[in-house]
C-alpha atoms as a PDB file:
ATOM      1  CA  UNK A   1       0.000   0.000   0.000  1.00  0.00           C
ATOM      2  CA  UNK A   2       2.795   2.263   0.979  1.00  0.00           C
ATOM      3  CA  UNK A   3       4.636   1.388  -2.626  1.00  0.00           C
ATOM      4  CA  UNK A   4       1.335   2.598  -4.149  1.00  0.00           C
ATOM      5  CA  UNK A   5       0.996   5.917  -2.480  1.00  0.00           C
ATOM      6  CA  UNK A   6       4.676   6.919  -3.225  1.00  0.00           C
ATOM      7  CA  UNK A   7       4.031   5.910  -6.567  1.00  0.00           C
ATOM      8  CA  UNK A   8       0.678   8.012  -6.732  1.00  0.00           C
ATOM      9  CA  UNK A   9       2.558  10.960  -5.555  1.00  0.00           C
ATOM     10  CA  UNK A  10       5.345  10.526  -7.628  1.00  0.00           C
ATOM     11  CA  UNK A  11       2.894  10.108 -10.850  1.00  0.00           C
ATOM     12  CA  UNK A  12       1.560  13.694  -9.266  1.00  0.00           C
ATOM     13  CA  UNK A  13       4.767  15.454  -9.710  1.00  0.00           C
ATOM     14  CA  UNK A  14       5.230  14.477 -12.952  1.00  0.00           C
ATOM     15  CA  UNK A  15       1.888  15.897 -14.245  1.00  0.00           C
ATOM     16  CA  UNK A  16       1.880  18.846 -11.507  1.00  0.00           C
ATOM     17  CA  UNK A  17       3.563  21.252 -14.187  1.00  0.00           C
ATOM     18  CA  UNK A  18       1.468  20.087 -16.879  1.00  0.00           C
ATOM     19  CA  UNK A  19      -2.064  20.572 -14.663  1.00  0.00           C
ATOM     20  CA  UNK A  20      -1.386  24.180 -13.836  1.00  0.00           C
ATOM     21  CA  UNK A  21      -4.195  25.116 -16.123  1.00  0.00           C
ATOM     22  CA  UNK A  22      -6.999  23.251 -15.683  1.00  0.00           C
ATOM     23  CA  UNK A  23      -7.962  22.385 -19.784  1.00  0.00           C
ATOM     24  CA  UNK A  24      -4.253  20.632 -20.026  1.00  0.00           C
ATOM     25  CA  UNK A  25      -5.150  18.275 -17.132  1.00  0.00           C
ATOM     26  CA  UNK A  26      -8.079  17.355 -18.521  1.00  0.00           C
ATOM     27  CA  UNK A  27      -7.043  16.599 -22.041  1.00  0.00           C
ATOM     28  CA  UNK A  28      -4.132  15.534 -23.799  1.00  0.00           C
ATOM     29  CA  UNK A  29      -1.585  14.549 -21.445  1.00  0.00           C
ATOM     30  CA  UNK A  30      -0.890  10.745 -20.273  1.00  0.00           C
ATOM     31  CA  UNK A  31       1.656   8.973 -18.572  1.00  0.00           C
ATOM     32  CA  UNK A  32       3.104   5.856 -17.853  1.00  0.00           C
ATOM     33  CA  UNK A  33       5.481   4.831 -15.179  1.00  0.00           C
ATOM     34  CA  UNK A  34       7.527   1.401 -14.436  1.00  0.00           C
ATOM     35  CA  UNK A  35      10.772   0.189 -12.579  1.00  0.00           C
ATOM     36  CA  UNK A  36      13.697  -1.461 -13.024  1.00  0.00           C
ATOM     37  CA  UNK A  37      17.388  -2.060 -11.678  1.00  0.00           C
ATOM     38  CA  UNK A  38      16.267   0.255  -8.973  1.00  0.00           C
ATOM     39  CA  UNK A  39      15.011   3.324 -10.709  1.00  0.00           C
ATOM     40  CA  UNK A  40      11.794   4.364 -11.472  1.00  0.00           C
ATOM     41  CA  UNK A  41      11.006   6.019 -14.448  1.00  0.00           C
ATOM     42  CA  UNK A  42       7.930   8.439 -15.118  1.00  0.00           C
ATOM     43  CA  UNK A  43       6.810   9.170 -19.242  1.00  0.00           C
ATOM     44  CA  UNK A  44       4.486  11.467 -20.156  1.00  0.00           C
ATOM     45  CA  UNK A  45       3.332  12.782 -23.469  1.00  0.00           C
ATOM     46  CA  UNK A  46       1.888  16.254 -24.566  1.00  0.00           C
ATOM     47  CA  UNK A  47       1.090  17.706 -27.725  1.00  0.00           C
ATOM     48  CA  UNK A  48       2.870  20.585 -28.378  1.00  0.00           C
ATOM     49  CA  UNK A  49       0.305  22.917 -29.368  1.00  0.00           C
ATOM     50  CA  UNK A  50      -0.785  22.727 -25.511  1.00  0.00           C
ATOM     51  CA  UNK A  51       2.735  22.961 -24.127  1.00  0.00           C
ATOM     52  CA  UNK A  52       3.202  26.074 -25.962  1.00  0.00           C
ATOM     53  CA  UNK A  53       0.651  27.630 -24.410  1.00  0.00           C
ATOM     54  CA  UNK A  54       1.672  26.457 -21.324  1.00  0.00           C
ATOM     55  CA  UNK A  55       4.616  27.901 -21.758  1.00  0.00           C
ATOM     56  CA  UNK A  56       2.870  31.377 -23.232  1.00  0.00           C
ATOM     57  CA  UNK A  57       1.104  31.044 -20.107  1.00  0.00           C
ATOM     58  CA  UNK A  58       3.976  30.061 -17.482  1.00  0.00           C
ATOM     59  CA  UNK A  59       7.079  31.247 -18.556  1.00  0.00           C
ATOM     60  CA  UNK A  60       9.240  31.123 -15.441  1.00  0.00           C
ATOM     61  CA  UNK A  61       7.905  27.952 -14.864  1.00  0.00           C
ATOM     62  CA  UNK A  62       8.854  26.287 -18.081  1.00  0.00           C
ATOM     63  CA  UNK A  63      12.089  28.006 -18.759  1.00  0.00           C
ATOM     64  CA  UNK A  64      13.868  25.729 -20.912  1.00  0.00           C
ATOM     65  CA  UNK A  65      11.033  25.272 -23.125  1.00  0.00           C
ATOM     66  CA  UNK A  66      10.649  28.756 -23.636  1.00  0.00           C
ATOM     67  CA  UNK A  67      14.524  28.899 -24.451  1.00  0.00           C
ATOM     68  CA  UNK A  68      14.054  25.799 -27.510  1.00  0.00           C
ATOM     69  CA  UNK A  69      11.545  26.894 -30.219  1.00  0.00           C
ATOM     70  CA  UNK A  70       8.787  23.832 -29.384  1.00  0.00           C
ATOM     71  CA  UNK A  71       7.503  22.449 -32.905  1.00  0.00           C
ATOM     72  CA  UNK A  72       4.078  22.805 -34.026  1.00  0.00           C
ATOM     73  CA  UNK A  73       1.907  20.232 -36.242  1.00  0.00           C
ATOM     74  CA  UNK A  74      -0.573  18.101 -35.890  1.00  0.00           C
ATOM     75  CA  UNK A  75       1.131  14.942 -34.791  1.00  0.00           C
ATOM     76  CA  UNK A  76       4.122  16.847 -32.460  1.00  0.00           C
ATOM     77  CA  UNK A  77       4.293  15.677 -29.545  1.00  0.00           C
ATOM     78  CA  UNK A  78       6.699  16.773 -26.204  1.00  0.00           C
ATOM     79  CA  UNK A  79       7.694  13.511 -24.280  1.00  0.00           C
ATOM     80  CA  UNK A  80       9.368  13.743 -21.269  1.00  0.00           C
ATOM     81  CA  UNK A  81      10.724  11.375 -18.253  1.00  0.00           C
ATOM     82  CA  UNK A  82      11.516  11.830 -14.880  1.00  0.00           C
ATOM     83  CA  UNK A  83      13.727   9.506 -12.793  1.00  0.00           C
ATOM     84  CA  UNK A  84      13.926   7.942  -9.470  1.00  0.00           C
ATOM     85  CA  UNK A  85      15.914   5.972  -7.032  1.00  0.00           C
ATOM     86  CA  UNK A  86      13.797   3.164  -5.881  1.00  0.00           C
ATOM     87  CA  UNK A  87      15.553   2.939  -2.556  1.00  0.00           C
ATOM     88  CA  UNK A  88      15.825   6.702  -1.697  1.00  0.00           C
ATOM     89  CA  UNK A  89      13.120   8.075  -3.793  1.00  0.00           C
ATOM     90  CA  UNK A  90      15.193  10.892  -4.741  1.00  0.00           C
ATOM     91  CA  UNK A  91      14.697  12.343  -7.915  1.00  0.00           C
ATOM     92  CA  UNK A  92      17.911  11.341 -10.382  1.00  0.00           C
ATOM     93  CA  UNK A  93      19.055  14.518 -12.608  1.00  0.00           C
ATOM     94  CA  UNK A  94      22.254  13.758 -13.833  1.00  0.00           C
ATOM     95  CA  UNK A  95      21.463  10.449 -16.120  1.00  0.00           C
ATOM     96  CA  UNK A  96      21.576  10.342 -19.848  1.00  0.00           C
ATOM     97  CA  UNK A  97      17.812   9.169 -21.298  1.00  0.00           C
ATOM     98  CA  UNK A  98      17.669   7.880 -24.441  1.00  0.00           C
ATOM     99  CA  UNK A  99      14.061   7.033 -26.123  1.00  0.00           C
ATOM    100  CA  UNK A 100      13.070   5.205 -29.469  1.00  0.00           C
ATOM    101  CA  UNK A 101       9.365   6.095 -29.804  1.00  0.00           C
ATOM    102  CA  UNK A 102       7.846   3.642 -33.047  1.00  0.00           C
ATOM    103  CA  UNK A 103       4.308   1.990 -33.620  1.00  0.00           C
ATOM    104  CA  UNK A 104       3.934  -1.730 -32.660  1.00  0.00           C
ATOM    105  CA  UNK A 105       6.193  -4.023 -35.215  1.00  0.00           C
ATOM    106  CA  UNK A 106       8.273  -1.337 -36.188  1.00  0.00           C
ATOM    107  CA  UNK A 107      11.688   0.111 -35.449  1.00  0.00           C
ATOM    108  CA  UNK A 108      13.258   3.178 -35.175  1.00  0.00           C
ATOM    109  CA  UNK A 109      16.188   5.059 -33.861  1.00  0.00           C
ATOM    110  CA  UNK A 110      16.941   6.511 -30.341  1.00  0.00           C
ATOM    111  CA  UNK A 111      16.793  10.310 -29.702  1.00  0.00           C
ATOM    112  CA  UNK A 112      18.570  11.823 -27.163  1.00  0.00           C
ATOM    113  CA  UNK A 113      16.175  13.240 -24.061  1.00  0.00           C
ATOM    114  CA  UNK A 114      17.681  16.726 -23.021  1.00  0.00           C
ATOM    115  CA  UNK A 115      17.927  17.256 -19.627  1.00  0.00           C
ATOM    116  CA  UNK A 116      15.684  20.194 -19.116  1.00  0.00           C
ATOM    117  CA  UNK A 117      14.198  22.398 -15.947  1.00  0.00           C
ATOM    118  CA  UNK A 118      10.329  22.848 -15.398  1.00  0.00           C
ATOM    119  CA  UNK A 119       8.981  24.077 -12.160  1.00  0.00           C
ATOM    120  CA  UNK A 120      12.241  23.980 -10.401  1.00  0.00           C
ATOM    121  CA  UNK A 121      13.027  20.062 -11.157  1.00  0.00           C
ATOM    122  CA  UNK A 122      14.967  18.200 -13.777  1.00  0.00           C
ATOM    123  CA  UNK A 123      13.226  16.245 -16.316  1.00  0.00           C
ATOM    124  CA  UNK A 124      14.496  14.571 -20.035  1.00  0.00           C
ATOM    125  CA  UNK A 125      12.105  15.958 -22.833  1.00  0.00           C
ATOM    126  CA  UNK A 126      12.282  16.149 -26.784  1.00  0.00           C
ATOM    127  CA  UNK A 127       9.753  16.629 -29.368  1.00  0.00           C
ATOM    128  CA  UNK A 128       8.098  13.889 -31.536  1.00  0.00           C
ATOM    129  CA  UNK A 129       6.090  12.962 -34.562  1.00  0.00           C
ATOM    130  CA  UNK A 130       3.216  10.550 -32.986  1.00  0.00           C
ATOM    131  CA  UNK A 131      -0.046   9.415 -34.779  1.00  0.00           C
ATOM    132  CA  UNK A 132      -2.962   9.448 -31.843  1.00  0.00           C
ATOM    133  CA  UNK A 133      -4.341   6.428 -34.180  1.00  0.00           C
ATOM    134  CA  UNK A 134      -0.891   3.639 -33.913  1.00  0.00           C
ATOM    135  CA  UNK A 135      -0.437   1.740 -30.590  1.00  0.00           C
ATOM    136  CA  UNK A 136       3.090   2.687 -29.482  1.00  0.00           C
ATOM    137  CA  UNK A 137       6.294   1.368 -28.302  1.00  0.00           C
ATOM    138  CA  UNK A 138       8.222   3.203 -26.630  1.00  0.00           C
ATOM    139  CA  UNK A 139      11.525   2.162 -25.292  1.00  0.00           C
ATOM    140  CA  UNK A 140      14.116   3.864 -22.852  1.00  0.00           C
ATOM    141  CA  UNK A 141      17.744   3.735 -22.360  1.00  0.00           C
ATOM    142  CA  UNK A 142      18.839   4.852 -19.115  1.00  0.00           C
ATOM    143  CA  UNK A 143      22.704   5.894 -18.077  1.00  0.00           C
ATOM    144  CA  UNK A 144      23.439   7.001 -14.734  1.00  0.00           C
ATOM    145  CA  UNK A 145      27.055   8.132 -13.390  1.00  0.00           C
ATOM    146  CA  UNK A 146      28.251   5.084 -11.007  1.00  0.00           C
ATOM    147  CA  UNK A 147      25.871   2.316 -12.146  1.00  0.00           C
ATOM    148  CA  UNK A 148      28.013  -0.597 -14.409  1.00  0.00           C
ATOM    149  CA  UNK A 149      24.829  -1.320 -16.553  1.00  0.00           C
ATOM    150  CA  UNK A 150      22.333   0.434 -18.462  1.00  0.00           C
ATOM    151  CA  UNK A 151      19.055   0.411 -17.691  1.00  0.00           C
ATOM    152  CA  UNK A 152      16.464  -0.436 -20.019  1.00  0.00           C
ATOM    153  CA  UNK A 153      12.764  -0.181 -20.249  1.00  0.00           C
ATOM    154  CA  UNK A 154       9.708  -1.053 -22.531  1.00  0.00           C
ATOM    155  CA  UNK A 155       6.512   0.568 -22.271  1.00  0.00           C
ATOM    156  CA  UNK A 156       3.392  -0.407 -24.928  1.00  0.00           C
ATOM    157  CA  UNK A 157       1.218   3.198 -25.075  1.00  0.00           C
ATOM    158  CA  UNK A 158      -1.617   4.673 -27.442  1.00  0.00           C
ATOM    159  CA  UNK A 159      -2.117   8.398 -26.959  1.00  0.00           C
ATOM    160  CA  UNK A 160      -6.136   9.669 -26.823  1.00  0.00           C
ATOM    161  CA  UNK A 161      -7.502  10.517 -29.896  1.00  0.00           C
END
């Protein structure tokens, strides 16, 4: 029970940036979370219409958005992951994320997450063409400073029409 209500509020800081407006929390972002090889790893998606006007809306809180020009179009989407220790349940913000993002059966390359700052805390974002129609894969490749082995994680998604 206690695993589920650190995951709950975990899950809530994720999306707490994103709900600041109550129209975003209501449409158009999900997430997903899962662990392994102690660390737990949060993924959420946004179209990018919506962050930019979060960010229109919230400058100081999304800074580094503000700083990239965020891509428009009808299939951009903003993904971005935040990281945990499973044992300490402190946040982890000096890992390299890597995520391939490709629709069941196929394959595709792995982008580079930048580490970026939103509301004060570190998360790994980049911008992506997704099809709301395609069931998802999306994979994650996860370096941190001191660990011998690279962590890895799967995650099967469909974003809400």
């Amino acid at each position: 029970m206690c695993g589920r209500l650190l995951r709950l509020a975990y899950l809530t800081l994720l999306v707490a940036p994103m709900s600041l407006a109550p129209e975003i929390s209501q449409a158009g972002h999900t997430a997903m979370s899962q662990q392994a090889d102690g660390t737990i790893a949060y993924v959420g998606f946004m179209h990018t219409k919506k962050l930019a006007r979060q960010v229109r809306l919230y400058p100081s809180t999304y800074k580094d958005h503000g700083a990239k020009q965020i891509p428009t179009g009808k299939f951009k989407y903003h993904i971005n992951a935040v990281l945990f220790d499973a044992d300490s349940h402190k946040r982890i913000t000096n890992a390299e994320v890597r995520a391939r993002v490709a629709p069941l059966g196929f394959g595709g390359s792995f982008k580079l997450l930048e580490p970026m700052l939103t509301a004060g805390v570190i998360e790994y974002c980049d911008y992506l063409d997704i099809r709301p129609s395609h069931r998802y894969r999306v994979d994650l490749s996860i370096k941190i400073p001191g660990r011998p082995n690279e962590i890895r994680m799967r995650f099967d998604h469909e974003l809400p029409e």
